[in-house]
N, C-alpha and C. Protein backbone atom coordinates (compact mmCIF):
# COMPACT_ATOMS: atom_id res chain seq x y z
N UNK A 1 15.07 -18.19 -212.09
CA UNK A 1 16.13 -18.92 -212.77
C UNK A 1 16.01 -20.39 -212.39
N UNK A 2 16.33 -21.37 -213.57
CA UNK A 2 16.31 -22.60 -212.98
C UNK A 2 17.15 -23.28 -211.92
N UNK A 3 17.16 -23.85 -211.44
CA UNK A 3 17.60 -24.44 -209.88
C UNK A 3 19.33 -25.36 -210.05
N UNK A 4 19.26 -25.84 -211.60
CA UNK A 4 20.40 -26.06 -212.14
C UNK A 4 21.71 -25.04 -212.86
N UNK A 5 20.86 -23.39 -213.14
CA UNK A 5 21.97 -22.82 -213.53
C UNK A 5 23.01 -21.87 -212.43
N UNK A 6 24.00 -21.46 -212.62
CA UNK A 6 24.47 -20.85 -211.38
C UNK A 6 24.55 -19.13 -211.95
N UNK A 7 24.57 -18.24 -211.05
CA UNK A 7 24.41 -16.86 -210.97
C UNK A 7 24.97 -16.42 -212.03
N UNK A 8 24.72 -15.56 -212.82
CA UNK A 8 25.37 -15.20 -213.91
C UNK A 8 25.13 -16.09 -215.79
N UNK A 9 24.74 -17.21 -215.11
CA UNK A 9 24.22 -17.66 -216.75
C UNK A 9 22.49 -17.18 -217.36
N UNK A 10 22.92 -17.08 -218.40
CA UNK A 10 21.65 -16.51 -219.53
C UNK A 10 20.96 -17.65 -219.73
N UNK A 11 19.72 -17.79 -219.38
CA UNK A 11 19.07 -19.10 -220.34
C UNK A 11 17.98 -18.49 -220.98
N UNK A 12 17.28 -18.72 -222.12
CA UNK A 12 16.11 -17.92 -222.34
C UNK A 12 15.32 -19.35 -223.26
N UNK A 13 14.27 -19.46 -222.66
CA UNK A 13 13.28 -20.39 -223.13
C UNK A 13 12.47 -20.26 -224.23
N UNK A 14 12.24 -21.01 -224.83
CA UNK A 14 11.10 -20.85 -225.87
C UNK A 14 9.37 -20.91 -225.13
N UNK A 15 8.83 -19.82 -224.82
CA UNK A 15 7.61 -20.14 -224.32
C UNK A 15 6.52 -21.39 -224.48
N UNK A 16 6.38 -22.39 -223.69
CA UNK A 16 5.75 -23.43 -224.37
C UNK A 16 6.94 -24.46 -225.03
N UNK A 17 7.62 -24.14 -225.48
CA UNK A 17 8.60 -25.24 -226.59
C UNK A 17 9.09 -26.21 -225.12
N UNK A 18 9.80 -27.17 -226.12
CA UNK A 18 10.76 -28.58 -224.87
C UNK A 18 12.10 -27.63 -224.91
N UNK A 19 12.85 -27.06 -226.12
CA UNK A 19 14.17 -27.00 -226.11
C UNK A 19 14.03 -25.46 -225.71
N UNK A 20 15.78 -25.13 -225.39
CA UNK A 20 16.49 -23.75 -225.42
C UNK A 20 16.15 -23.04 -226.56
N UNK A 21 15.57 -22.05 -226.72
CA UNK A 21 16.17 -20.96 -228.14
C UNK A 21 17.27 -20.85 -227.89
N UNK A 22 17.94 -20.06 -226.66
CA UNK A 22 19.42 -19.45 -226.56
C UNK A 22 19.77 -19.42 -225.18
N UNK A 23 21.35 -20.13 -225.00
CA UNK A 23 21.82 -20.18 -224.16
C UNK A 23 23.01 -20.10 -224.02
N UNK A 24 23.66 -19.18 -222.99
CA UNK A 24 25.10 -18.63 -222.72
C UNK A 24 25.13 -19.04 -221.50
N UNK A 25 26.48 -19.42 -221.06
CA UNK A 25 26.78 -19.27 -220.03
C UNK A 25 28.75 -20.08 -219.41
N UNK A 26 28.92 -19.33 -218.13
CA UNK A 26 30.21 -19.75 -217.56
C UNK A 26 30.63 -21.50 -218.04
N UNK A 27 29.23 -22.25 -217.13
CA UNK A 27 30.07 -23.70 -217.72
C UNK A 27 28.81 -24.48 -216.74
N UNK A 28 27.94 -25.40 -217.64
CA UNK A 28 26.95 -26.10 -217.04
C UNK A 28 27.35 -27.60 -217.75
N UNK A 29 26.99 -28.63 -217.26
CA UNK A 29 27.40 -29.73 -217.90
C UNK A 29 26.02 -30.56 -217.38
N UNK A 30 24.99 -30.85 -217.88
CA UNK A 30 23.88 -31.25 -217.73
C UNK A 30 23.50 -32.44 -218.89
N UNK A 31 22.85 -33.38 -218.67
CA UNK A 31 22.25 -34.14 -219.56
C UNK A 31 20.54 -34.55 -219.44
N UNK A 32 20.14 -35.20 -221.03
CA UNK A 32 18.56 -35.20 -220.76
C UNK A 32 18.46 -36.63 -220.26
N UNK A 33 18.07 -37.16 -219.05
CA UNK A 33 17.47 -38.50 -219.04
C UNK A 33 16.27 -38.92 -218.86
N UNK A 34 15.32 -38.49 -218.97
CA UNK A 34 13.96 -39.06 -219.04
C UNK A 34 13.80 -38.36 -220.31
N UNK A 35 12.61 -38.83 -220.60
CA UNK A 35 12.10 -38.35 -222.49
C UNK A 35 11.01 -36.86 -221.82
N UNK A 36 10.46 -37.21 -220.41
CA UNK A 36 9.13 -36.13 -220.24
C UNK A 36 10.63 -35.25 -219.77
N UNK A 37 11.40 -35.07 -219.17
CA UNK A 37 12.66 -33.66 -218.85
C UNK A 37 12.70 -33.03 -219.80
N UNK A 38 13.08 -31.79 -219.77
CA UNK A 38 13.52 -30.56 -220.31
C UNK A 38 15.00 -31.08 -220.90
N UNK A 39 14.98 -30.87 -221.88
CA UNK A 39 16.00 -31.02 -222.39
C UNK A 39 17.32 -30.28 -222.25
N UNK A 40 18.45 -30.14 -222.58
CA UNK A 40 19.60 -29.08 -221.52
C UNK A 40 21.04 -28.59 -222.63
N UNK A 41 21.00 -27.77 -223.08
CA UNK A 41 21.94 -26.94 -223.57
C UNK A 41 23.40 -27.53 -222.70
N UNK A 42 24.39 -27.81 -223.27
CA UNK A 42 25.43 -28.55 -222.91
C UNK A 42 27.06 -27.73 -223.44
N UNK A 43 27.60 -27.17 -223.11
CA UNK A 43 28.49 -26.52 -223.49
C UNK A 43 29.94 -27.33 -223.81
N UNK A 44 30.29 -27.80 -224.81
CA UNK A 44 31.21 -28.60 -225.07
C UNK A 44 32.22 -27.84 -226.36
N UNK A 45 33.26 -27.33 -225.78
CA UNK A 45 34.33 -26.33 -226.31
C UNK A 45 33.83 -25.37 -227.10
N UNK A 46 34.04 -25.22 -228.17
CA UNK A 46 33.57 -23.81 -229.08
C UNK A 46 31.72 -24.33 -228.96
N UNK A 47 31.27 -25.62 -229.31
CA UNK A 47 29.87 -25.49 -229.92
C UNK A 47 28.88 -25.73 -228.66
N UNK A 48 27.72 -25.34 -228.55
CA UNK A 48 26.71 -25.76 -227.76
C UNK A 48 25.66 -26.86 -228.46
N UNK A 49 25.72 -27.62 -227.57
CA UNK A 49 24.82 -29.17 -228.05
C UNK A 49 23.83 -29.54 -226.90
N UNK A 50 22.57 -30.06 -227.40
CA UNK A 50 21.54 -31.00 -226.89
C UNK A 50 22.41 -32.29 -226.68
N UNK A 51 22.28 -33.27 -225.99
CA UNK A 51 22.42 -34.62 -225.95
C UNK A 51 21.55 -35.20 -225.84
N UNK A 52 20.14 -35.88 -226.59
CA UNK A 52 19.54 -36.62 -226.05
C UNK A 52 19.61 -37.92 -226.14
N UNK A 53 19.94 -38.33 -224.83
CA UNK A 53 19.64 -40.07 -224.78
C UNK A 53 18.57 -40.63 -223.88
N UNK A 54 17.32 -40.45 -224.36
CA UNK A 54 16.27 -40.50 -223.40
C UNK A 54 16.31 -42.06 -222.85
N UNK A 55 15.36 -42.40 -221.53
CA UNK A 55 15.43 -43.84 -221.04
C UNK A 55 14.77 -44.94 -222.41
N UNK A 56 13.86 -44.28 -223.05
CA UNK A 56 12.91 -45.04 -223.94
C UNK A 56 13.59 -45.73 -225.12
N UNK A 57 14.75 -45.23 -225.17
CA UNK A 57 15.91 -45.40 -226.76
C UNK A 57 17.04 -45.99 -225.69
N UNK A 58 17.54 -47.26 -226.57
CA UNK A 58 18.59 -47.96 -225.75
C UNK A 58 19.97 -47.39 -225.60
N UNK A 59 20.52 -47.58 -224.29
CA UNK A 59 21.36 -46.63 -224.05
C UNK A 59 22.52 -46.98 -224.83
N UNK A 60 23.82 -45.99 -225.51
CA UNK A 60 24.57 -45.59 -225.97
C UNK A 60 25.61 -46.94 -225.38
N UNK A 61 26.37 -47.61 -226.09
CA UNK A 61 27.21 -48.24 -226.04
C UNK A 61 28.96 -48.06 -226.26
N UNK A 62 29.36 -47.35 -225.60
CA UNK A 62 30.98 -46.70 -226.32
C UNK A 62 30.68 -45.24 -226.08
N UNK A 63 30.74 -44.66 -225.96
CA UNK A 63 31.60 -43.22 -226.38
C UNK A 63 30.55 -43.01 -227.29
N UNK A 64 29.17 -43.06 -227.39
CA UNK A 64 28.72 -41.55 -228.49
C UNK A 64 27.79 -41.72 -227.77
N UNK A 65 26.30 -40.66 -228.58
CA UNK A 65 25.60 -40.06 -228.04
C UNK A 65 24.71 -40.72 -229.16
N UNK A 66 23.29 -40.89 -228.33
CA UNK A 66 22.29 -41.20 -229.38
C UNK A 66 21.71 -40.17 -230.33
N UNK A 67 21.96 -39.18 -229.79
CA UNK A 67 21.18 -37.54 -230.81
C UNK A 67 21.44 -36.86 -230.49
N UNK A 68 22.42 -35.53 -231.24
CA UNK A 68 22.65 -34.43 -231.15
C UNK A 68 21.64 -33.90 -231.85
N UNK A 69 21.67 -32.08 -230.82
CA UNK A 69 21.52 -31.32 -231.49
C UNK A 69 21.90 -29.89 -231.33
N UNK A 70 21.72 -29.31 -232.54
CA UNK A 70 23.34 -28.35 -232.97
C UNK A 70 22.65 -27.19 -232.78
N UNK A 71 23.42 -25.72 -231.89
CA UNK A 71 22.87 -24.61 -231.32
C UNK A 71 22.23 -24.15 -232.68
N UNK A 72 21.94 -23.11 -232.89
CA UNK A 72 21.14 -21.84 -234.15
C UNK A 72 21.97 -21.43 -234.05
N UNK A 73 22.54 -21.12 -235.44
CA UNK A 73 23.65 -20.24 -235.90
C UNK A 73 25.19 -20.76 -236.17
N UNK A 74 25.00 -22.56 -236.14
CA UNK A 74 26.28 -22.78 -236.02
C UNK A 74 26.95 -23.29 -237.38
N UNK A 75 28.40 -23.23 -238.23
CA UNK A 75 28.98 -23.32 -238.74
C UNK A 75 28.73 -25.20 -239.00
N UNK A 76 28.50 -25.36 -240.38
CA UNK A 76 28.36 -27.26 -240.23
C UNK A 76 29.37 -27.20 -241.64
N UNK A 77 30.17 -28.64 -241.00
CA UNK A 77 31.45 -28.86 -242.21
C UNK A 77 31.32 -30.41 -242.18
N UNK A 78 30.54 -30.50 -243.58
CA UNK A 78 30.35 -31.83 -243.98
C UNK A 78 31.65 -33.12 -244.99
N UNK A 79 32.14 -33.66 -243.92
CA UNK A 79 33.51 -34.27 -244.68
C UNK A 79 33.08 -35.62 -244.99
N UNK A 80 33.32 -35.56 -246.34
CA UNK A 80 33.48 -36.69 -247.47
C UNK A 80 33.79 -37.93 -246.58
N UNK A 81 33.88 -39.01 -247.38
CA UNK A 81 34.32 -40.48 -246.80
C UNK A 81 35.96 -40.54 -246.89
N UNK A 82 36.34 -40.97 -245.83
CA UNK A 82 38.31 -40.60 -245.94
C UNK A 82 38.58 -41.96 -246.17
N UNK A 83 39.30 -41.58 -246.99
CA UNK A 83 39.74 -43.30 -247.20
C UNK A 83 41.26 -43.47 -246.54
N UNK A 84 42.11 -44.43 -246.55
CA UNK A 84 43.36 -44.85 -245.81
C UNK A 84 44.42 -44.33 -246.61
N UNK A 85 44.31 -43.14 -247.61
CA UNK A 85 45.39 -42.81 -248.14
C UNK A 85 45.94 -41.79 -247.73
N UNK A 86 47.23 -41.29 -247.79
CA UNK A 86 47.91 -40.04 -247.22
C UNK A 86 48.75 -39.54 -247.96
N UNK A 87 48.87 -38.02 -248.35
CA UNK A 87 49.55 -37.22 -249.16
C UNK A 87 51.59 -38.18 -249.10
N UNK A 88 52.16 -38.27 -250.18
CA UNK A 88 52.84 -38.64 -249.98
C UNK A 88 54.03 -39.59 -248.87
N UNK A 89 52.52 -40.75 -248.42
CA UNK A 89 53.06 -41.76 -247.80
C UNK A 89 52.27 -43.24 -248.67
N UNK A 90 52.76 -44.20 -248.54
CA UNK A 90 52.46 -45.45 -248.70
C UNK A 90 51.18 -46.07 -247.45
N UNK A 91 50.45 -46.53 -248.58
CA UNK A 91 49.30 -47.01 -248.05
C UNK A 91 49.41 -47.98 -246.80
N UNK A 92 48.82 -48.31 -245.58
CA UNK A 92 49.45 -49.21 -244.41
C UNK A 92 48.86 -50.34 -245.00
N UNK A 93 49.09 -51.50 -244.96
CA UNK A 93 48.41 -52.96 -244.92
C UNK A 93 47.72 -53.15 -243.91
N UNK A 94 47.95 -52.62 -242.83
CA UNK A 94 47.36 -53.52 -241.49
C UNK A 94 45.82 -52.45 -241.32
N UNK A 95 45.22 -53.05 -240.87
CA UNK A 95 43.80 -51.91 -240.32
C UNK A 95 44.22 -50.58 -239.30
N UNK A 96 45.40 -50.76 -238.28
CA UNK A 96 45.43 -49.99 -237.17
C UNK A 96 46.11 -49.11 -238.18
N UNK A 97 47.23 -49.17 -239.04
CA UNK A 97 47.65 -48.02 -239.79
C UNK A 97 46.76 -47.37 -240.55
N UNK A 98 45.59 -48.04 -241.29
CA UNK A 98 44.41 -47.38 -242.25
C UNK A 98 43.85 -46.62 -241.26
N UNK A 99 43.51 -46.82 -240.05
CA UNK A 99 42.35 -46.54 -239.37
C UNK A 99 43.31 -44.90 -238.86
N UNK A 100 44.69 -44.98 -238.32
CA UNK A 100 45.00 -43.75 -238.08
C UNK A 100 44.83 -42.93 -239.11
N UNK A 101 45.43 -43.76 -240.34
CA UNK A 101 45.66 -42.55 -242.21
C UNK A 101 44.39 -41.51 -242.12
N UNK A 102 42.69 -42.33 -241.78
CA UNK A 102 41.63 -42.12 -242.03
C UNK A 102 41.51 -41.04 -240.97
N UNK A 103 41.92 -41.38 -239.76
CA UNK A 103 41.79 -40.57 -238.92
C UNK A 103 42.58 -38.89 -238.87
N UNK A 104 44.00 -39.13 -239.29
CA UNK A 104 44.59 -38.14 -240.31
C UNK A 104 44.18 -37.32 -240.85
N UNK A 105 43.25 -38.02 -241.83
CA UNK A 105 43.14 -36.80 -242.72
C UNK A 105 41.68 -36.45 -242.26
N UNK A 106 40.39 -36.76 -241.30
CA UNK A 106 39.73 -36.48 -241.00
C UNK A 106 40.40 -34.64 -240.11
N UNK A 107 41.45 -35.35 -239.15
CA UNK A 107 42.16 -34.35 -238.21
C UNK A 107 42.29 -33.32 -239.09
N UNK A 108 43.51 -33.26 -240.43
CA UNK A 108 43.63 -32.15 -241.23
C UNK A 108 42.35 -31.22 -241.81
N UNK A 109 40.99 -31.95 -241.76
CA UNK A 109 40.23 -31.52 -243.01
C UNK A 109 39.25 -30.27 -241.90
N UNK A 110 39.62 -31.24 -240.35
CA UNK A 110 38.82 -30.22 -239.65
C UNK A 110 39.89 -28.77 -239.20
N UNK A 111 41.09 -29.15 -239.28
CA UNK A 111 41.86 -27.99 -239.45
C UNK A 111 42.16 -27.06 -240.34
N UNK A 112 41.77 -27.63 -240.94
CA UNK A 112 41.30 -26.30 -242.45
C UNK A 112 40.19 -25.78 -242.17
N UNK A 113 39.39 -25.97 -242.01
CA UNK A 113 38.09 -25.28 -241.49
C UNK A 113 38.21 -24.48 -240.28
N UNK A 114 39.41 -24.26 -239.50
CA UNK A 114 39.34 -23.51 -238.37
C UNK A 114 38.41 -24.69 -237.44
N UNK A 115 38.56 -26.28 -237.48
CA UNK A 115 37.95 -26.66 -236.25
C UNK A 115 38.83 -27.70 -235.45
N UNK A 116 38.14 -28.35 -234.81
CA UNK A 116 39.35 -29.54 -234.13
C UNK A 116 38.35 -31.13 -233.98
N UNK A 117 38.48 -32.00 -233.74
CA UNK A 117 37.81 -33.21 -233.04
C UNK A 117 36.98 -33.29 -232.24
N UNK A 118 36.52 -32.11 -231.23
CA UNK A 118 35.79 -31.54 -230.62
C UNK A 118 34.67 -31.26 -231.24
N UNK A 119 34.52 -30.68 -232.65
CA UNK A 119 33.61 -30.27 -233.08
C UNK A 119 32.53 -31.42 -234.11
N UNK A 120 33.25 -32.61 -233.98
CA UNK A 120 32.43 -33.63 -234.52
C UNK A 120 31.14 -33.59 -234.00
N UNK A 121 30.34 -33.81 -234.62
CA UNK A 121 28.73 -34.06 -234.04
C UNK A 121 28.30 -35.39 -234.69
N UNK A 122 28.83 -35.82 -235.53
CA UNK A 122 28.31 -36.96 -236.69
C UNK A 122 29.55 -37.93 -237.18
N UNK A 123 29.34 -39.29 -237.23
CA UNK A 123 30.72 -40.19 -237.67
C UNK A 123 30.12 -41.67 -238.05
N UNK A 124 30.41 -41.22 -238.88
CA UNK A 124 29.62 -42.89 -239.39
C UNK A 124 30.99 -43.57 -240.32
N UNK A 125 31.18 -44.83 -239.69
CA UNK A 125 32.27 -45.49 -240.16
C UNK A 125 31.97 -46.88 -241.14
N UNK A 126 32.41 -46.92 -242.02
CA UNK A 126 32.58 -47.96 -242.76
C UNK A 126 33.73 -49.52 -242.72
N UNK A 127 33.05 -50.52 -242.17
CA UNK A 127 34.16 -51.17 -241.51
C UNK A 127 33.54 -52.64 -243.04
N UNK A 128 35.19 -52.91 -243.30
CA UNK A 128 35.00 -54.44 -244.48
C UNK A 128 34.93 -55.14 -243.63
N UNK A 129 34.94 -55.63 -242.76
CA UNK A 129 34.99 -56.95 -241.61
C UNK A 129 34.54 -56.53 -240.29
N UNK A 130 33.67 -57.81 -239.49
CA UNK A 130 33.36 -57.38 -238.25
C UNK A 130 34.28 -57.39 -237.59
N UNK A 131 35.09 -57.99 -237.46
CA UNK A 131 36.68 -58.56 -236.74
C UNK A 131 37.28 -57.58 -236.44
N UNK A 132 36.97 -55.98 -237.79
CA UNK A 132 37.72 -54.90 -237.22
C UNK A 132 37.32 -53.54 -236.13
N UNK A 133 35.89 -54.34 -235.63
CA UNK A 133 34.91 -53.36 -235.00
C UNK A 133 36.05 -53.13 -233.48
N UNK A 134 36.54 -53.97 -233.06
CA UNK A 134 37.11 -53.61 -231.48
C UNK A 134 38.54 -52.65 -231.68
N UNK A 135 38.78 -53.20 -232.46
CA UNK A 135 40.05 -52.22 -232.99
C UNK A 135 39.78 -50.99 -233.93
N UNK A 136 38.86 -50.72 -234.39
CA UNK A 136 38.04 -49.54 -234.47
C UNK A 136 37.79 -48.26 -233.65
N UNK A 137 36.65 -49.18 -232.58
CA UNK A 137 36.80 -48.76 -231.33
C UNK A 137 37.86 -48.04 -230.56
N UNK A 138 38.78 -48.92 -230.40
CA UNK A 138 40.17 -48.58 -229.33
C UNK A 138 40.99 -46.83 -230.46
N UNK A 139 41.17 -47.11 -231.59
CA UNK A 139 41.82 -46.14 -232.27
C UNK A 139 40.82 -45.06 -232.03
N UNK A 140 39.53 -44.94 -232.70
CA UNK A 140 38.79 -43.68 -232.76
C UNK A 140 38.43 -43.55 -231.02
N UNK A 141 38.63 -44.05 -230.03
CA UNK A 141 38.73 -43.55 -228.92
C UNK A 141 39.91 -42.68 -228.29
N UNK A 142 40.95 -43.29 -229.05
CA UNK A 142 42.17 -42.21 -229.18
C UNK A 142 42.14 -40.96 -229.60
N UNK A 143 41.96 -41.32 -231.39
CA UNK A 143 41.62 -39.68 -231.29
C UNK A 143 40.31 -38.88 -230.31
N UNK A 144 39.12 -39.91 -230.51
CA UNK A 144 38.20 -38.45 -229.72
C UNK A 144 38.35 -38.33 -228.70
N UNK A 145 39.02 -39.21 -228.00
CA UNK A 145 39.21 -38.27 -226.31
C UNK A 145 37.93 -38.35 -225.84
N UNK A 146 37.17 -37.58 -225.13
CA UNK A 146 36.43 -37.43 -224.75
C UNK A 146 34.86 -36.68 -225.00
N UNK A 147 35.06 -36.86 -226.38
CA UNK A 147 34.11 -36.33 -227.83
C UNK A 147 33.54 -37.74 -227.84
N UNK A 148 31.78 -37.29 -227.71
CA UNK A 148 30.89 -38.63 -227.99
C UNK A 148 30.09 -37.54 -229.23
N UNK A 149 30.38 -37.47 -230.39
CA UNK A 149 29.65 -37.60 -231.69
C UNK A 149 28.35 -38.63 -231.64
N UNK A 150 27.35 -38.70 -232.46
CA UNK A 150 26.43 -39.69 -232.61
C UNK A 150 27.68 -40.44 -233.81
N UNK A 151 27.12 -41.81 -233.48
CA UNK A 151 27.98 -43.09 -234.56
C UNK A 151 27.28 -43.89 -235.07
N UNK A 152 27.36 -43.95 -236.16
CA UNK A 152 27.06 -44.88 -237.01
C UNK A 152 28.33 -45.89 -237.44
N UNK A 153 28.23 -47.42 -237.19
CA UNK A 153 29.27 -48.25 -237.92
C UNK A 153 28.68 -49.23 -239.20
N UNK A 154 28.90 -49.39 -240.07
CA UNK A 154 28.29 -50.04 -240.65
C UNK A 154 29.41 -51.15 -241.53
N UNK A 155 28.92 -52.26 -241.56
CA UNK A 155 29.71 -53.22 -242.74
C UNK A 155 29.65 -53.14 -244.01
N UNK A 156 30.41 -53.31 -244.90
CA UNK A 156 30.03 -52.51 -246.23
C UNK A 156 31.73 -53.24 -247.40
N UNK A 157 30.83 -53.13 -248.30
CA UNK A 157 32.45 -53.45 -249.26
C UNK A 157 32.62 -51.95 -249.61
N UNK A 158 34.35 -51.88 -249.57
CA UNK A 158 34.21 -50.07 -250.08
C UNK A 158 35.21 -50.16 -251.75
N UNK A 159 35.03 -49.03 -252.28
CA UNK A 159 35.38 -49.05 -253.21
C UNK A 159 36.90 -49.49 -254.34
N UNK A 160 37.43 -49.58 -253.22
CA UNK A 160 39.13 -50.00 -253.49
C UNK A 160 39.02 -51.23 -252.72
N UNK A 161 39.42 -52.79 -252.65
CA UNK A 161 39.30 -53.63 -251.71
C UNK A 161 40.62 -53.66 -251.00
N UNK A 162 41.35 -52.88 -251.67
CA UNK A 162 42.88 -52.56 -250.60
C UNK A 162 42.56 -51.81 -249.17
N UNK A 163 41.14 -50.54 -249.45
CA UNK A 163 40.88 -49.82 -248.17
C UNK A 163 40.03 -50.70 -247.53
N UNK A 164 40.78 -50.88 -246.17
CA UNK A 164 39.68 -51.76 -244.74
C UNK A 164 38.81 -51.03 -244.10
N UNK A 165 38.80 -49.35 -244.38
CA UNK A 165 37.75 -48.59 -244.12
C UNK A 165 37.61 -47.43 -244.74
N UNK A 166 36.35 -46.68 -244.38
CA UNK A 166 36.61 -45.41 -244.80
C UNK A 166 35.46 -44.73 -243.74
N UNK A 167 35.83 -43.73 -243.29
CA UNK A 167 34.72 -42.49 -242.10
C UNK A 167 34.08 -41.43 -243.01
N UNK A 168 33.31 -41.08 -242.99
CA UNK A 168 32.86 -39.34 -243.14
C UNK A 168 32.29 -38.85 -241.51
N UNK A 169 32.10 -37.51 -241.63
CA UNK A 169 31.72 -37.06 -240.84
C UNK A 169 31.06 -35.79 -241.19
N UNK A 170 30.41 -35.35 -239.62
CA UNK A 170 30.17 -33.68 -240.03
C UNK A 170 30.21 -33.28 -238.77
N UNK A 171 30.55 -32.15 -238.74
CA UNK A 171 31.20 -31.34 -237.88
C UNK A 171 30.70 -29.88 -237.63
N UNK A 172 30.26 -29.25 -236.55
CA UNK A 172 29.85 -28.03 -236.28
C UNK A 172 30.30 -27.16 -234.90
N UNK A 173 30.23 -25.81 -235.49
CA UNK A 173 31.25 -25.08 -234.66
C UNK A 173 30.07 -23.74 -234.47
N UNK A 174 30.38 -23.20 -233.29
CA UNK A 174 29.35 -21.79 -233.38
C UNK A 174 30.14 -20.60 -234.24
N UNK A 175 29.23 -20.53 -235.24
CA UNK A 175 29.63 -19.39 -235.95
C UNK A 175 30.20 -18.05 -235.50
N UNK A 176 31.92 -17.78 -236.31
CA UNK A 176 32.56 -16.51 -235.24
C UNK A 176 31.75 -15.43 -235.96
């Protein structure tokens, strides 16, 4: 058994391969940092994830991860671009109200699916101004807590010039 798992966890290797085929276990919290390491099955609430942020790729700035990757067999829920609107409320003017609306209905869409914020793996945000990147930041650190998704931000005109942003995402869960 490897020298990192403790008594009782399953690991089973791909003969020859870098990654896990399949891995169970109590609770390991490991990451990859060199590019020549073994890469490490990471148990983060319902889904099991790779993290790689090797030394060779510049390191992660904020709260995400440079590359996931998603166990075999897992449930993927690909959500549309959310824009700042909300079922019977009035649109916010300010960015920090758009940015929760967006965040909103991201929250609802993974609750229909049976998932939570946890299960983000992917978030690529659409920001109209650079001005709104720090306050971006500070909100979607609220909701994810302690969820580093890979991120994409990008500047962009979006389709309504009333919305100051809009997110998609995708999201994966181990299949019940």
């Amino acid at each position: 058994m490897h020298e990192r798992f403790t008594e009782g966890d399953i690991v089973t290797f791909v003969p020859g391969a870098e990654l896990a085929e399949t891995v169970r276990w109590r609770h390991i919290a490991c990451a990859r940092t060199k590019s020549d390491a073994r890469p490490e099955w990471r148990k983060e609430g319902d889904m099991t994830l790779v993290h790689h942020n090797p030394d060779e790729a510049p390191a992660p700035l904020g709260g995400y991860s440079q590359a996931l990757e998603i166990a075999p067999g897992a449930r993927l829920l690909f959500i549309s671009g959310q824009i700042p609107e909300r079922p019977g409320e009035e649109m916010a003017a300010d960015f920090r109200g758009q940015c929760e609306a967006v965040w909103n209905n991201i929250e609802a869409l993974l609750a229909a699916a049976g998932m939570d914020i946890d299960d983000l793996v992917k978030v690529t945000t659409f920001l109209t101004d650079r001005d709104q990147v720090l306050e971006n930041r500070e909100v979607r650190r609220r909701y994810l807590g302690n969820a580093s998704p890979a991120m994409t931000v990008v500047i962009a005109q979006t389709l309504d010039p009333r919305w100051l942003l809009e997110i998609e995402a995708i999201a994966a869960r181990t299949a019940d």
